[in-house]
C-alpha atoms as a PDB file:
ATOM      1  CA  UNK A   1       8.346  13.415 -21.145  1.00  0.00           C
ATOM      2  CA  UNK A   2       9.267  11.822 -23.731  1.00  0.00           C
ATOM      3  CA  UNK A   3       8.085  11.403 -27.171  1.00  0.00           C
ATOM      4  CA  UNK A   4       9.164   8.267 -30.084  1.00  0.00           C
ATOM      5  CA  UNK A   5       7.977   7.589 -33.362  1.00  0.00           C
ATOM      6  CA  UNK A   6       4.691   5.920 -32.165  1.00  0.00           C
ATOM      7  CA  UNK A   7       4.144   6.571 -29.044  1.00  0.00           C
ATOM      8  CA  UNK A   8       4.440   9.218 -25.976  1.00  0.00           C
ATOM      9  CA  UNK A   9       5.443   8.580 -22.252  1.00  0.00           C
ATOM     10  CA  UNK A  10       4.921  11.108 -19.509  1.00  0.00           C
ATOM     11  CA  UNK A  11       6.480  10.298 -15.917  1.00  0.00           C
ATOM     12  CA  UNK A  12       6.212  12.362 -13.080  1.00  0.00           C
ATOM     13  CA  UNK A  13       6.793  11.604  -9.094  1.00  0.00           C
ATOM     14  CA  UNK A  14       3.910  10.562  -6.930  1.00  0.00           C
ATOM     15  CA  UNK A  15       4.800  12.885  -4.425  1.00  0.00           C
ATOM     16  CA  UNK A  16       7.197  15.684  -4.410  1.00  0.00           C
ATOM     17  CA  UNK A  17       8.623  13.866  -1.334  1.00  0.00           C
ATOM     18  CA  UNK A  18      10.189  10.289  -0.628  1.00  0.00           C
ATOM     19  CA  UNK A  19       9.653   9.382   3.231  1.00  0.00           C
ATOM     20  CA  UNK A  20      13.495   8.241   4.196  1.00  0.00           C
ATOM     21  CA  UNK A  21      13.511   4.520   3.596  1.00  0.00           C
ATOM     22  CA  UNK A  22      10.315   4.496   1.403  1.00  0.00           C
ATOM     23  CA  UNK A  23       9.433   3.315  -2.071  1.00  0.00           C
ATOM     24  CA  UNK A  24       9.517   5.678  -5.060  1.00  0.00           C
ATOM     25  CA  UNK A  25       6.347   5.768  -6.429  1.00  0.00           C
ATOM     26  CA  UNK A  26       6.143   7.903 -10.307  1.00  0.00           C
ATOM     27  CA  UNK A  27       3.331   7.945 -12.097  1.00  0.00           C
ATOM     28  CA  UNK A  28       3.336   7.064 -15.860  1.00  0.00           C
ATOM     29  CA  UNK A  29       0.594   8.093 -18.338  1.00  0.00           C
ATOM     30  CA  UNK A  30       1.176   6.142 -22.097  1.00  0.00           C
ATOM     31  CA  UNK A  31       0.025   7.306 -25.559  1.00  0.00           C
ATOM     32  CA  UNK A  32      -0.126   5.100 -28.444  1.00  0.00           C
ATOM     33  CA  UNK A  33       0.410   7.259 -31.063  1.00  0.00           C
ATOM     34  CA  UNK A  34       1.232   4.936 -33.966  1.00  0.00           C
ATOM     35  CA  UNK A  35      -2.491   3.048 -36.289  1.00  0.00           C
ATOM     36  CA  UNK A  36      -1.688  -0.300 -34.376  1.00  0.00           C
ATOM     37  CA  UNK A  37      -1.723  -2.097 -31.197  1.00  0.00           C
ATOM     38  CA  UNK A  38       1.251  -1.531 -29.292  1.00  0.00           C
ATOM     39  CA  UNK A  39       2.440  -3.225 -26.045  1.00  0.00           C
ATOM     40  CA  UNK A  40       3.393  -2.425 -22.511  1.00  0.00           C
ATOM     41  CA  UNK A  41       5.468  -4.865 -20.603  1.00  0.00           C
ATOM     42  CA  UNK A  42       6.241  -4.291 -16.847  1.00  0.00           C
ATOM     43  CA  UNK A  43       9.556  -6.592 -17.337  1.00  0.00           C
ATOM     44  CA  UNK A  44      10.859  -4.410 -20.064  1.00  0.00           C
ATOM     45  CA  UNK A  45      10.805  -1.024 -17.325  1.00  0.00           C
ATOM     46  CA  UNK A  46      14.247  -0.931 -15.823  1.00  0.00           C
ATOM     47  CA  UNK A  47      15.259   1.378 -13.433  1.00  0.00           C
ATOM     48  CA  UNK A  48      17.750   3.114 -11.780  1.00  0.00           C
ATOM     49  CA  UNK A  49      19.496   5.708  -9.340  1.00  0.00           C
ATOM     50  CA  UNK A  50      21.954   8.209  -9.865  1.00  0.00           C
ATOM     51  CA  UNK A  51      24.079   9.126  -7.402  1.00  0.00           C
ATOM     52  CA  UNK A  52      28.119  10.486  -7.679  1.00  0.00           C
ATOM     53  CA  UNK A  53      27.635   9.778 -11.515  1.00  0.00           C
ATOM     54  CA  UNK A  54      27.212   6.116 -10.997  1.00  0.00           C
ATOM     55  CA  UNK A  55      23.711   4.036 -11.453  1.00  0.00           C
ATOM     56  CA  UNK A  56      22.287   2.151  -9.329  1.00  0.00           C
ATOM     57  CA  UNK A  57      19.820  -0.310 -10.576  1.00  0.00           C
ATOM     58  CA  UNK A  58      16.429  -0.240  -8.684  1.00  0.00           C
ATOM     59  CA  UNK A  59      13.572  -3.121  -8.963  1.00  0.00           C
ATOM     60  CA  UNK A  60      10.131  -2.582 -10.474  1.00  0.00           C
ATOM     61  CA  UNK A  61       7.752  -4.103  -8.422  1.00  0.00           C
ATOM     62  CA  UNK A  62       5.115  -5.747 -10.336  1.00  0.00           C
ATOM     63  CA  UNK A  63       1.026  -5.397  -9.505  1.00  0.00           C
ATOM     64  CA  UNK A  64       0.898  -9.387  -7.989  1.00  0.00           C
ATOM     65  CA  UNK A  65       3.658  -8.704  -5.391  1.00  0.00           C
ATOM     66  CA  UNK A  66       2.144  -5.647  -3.972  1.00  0.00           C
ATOM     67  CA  UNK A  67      -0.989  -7.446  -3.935  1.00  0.00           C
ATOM     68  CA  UNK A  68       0.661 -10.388  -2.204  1.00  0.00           C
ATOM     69  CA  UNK A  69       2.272  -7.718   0.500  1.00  0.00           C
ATOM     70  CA  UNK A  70      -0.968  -6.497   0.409  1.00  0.00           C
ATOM     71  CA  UNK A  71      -2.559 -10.001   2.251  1.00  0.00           C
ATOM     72  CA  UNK A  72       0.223 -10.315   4.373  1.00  0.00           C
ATOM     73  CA  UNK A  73      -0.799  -7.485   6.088  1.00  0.00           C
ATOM     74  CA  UNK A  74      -4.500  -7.916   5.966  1.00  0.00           C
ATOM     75  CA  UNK A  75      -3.749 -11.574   7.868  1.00  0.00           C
ATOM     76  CA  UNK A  76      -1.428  -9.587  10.488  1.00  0.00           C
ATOM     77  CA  UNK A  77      -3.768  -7.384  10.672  1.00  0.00           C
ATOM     78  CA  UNK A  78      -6.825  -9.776  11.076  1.00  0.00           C
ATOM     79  CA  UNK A  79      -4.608 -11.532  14.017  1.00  0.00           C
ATOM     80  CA  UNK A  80      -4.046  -8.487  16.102  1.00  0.00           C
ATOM     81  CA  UNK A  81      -7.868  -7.829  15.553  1.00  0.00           C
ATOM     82  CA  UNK A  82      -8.817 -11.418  16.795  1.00  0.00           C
ATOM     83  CA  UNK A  83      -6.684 -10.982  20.013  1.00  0.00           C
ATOM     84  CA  UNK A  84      -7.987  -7.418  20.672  1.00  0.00           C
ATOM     85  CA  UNK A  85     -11.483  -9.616  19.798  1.00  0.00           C
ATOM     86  CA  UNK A  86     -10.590 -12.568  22.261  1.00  0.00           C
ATOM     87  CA  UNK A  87      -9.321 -10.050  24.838  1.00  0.00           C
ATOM     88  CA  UNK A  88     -12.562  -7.896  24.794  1.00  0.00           C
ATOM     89  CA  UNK A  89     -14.587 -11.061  25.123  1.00  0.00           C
ATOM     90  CA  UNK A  90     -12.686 -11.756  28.665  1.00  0.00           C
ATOM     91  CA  UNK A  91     -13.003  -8.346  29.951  1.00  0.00           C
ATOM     92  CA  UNK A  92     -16.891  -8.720  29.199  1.00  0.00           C
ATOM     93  CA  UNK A  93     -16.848 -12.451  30.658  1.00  0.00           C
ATOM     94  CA  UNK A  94     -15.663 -10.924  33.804  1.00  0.00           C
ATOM     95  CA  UNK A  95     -17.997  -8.284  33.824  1.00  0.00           C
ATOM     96  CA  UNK A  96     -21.115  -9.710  36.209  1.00  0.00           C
ATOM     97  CA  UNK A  97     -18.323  -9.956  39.059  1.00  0.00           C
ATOM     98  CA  UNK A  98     -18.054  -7.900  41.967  1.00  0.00           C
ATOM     99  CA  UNK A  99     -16.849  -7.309  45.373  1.00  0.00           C
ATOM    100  CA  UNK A 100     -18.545  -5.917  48.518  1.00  0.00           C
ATOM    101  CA  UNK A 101     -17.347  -4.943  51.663  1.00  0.00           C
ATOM    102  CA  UNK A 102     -20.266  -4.442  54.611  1.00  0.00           C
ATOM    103  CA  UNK A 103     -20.093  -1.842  57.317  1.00  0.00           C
ATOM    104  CA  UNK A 104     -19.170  -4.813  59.639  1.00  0.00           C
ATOM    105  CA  UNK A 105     -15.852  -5.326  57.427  1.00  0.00           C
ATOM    106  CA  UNK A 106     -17.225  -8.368  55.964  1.00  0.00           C
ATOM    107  CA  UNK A 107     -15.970  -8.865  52.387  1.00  0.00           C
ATOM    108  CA  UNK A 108     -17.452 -10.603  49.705  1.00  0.00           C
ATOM    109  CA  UNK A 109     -18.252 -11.927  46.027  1.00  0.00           C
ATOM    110  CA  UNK A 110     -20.797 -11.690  43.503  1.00  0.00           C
ATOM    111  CA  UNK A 111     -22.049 -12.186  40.220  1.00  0.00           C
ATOM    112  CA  UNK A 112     -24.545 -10.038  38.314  1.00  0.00           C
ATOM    113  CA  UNK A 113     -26.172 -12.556  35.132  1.00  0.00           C
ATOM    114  CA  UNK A 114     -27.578  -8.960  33.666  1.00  0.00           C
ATOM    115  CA  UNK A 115     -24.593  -6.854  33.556  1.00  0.00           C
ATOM    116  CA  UNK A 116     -22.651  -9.887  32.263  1.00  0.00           C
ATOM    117  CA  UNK A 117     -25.208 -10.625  29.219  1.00  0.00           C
ATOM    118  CA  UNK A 118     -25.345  -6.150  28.807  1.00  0.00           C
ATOM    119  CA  UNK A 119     -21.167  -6.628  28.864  1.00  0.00           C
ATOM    120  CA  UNK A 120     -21.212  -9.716  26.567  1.00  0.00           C
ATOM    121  CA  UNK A 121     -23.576  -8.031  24.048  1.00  0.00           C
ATOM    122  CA  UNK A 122     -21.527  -4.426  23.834  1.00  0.00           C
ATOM    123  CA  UNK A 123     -18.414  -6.611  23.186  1.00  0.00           C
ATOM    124  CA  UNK A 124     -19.548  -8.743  20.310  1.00  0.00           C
ATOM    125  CA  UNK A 125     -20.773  -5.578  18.944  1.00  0.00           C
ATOM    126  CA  UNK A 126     -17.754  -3.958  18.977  1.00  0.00           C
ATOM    127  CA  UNK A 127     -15.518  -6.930  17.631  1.00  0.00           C
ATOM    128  CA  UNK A 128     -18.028  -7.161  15.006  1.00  0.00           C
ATOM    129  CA  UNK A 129     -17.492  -3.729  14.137  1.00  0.00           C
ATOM    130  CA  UNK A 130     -13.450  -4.171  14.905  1.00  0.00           C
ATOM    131  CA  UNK A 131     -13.474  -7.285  12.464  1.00  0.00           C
ATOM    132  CA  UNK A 132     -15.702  -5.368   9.845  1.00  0.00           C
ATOM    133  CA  UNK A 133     -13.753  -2.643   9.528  1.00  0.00           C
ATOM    134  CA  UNK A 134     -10.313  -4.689   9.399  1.00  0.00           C
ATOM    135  CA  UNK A 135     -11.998  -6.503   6.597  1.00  0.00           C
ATOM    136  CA  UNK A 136     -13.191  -3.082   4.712  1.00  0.00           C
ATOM    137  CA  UNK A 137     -10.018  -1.593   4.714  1.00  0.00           C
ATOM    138  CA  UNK A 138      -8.350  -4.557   3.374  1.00  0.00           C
ATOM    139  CA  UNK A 139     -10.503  -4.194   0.585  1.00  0.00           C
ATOM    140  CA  UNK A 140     -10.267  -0.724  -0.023  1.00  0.00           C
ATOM    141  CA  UNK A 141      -6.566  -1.375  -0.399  1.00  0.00           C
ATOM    142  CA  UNK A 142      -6.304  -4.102  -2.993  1.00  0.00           C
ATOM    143  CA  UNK A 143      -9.502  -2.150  -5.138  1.00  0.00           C
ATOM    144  CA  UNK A 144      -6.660   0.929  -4.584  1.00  0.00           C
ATOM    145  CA  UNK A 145      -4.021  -1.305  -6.057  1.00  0.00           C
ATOM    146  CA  UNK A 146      -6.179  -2.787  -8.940  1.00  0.00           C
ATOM    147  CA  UNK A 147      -6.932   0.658 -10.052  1.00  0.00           C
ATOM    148  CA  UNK A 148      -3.705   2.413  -9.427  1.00  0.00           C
ATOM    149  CA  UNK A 149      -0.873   0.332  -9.918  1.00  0.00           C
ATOM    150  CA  UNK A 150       0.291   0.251 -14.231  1.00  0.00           C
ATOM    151  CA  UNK A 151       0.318  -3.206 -15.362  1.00  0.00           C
ATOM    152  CA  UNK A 152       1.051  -4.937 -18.760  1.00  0.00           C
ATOM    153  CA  UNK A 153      -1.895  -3.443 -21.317  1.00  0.00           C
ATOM    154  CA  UNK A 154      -2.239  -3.670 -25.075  1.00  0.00           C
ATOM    155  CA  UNK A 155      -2.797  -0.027 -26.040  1.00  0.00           C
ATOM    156  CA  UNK A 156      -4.781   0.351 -29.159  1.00  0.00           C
ATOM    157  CA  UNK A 157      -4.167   3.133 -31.495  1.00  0.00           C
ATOM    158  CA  UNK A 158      -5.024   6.561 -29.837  1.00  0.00           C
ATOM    159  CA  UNK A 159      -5.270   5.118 -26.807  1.00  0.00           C
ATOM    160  CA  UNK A 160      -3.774   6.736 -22.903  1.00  0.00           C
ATOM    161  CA  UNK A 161      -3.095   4.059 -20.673  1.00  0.00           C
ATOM    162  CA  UNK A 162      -1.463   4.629 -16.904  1.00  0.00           C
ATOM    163  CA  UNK A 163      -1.277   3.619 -13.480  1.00  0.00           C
ATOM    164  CA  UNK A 164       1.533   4.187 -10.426  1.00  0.00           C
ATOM    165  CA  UNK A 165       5.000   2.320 -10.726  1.00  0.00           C
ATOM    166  CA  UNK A 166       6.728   1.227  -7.718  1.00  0.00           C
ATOM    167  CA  UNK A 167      10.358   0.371  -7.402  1.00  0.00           C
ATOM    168  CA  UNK A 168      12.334  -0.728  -4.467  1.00  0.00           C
ATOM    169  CA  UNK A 169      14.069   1.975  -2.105  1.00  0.00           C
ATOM    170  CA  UNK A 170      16.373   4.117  -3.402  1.00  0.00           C
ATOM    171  CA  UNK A 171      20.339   4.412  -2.240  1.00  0.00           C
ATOM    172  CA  UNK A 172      20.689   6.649   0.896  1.00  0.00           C
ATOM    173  CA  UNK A 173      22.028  10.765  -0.502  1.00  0.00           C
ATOM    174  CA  UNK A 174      24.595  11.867   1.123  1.00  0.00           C
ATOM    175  CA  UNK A 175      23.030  14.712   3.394  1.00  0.00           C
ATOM    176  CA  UNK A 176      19.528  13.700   2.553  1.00  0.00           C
ATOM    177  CA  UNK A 177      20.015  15.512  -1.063  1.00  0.00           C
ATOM    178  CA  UNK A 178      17.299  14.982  -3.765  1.00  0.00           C
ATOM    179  CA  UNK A 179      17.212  11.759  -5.526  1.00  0.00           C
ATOM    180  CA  UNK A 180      17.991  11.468  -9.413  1.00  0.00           C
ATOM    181  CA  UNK A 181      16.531   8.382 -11.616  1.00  0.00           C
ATOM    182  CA  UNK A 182      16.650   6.887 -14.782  1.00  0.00           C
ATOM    183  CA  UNK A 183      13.462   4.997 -16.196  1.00  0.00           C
ATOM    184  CA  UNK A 184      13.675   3.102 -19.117  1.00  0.00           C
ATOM    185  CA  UNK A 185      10.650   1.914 -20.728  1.00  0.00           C
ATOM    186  CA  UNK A 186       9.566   0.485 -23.587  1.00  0.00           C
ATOM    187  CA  UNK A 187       6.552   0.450 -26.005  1.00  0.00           C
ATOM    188  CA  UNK A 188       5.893  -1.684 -28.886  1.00  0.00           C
ATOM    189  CA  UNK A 189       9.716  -1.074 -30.692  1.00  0.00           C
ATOM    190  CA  UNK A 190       9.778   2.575 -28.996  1.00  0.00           C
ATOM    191  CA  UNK A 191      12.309   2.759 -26.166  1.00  0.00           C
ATOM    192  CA  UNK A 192      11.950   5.835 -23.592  1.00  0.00           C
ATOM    193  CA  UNK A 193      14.518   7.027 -21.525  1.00  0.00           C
ATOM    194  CA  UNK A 194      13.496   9.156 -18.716  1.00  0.00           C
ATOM    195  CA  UNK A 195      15.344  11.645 -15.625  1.00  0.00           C
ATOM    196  CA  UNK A 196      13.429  12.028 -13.171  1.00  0.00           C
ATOM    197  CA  UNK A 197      14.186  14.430  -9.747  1.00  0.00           C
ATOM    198  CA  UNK A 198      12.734  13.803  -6.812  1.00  0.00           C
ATOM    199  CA  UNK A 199      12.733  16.062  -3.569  1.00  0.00           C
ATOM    200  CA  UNK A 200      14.832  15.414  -0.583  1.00  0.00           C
ATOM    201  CA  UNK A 201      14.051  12.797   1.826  1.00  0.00           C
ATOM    202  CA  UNK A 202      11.759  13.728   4.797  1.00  0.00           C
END
C-alpha cells in the first residue's frame, strides 16, 4: 500500500502463484483522496523485476492489446470449430451408406435417404451448438476484460477506482524462487512506488 498527499494505492497479486512462463497479473484498487479530479494514466505505470539486486523493466499491457489477443484467438478458435463443423458434416454425408454381404458371399452397396437426412440433422445440430458456444465464450472473455482489466479513469474526489494490471513475463529465478517487483504508478502529481512478492513459479 501506499499512501500520498491526495491519493491512496493498494496492489496486491492476482494469484499467490505465477504459472512458469505466465503473465503477472496484480490487482490495483485507487483512492482519490484529494477535493478534485485526479487522473490515472496506464502509460505513466512502469514496471519492473528484481532479481540479484538488479531491475528488470517489465511492460504494462494496456486494455486494447489484450482485447486484440483476445480476437486472435476467438478467429483461431472459430477456424478449428468450422473444420470440426465441415468434418462432422462429411461423416453425416456418408451416413445413408452401407455394405452387405449375403449368405451366398455376395457383397454389396447401399444407401439409406432416412438415416442420411436423421445423420444430416444431428450434425447441424451439433455444429450449431459447437459454433454457439465458440461464439459465447468469446464473449464472455472480452465482457471479462472490459470489466476487469484497469484502464485510464478520471477519479473524482472520494472516489475507488480498480481493475487487474497485466505486464509481460517476468525474468526466469534461479531455482524457481519467488518473484520480487517494483510498480510505479502515478496519480494526478502523486507518484507511488510499490514491492510487491509473488510466490514461486508452479
Amino acid at each position: 500500500m501506499s499512501r500520498q498527499k491526495s491519493s491512496l494505492v493498494m496492489v496486491g497479486p492476482a494469484s499467490r502463484q505465477i504459472a512458469a512462463g505466465g503473465r503477472p497479473v496484480f490487482v490495483v484498487g485507487i483512492n482519490n483522496l484529494s477535493n478534485a479530479p485526479v487522473n490515472f494514466l496506464i502509460s505513466q505505470v512502469e514496471a519492473s523485476q528484481l532479481v540479484g539486486g538488479q531491475a528488470y523493466p517489465m511492460q504494462v499491457i494496456p486494455y486494447e492489446t489484450l482485447v486484440q489477443e483476445e480476437r486472435n484467438k476467438q478467429v483461431a478458435m472459430a477456424i478449428i470449430a468450422g473444420v470440426a463443423a465441415g468434418a462432422n458434416a462429411y461423416g453425416a454425408s456418408r451416413a445413408g451408406y452401407g455394405s452387405y454381404t449375403t449368405p451366398s458371399g455376395r457383397h454389396g452397396t447401399f444407401y439409406s435417404p432416412t438415416a442420411a437426412a436423421i445423420a444430416q440433422n444431428r450434425a447441424a445440430d451439433q455444429n450449431e451448438a459447437m459454433i454457439s458456444a465458440t461464439i459465447e465464450q468469446g464473449r464472455q472473455n472480452l465482457a471479462m476484460l472490459e470489466q476487469g482489466v484497469i484502464k485510464d479513469n478520471t477519479l473524482m474526489p472520494g472516489e475507488w477506482y480498480g481493475g487487474q494490471l497485466h505486464l509481460t513475463p517476468p525474468v526466469d529465478s534461479a531455482g524457481g524462487a519467488a518473484k520480487n517487483y517494483v510498480l510505479t504508478l502515478l496519480v494526478g502529481n502523486d507518484r507511488h512506488v510499490i514491492d510487491i512478492s509473488q510466490g514461486p513459479a508452479r
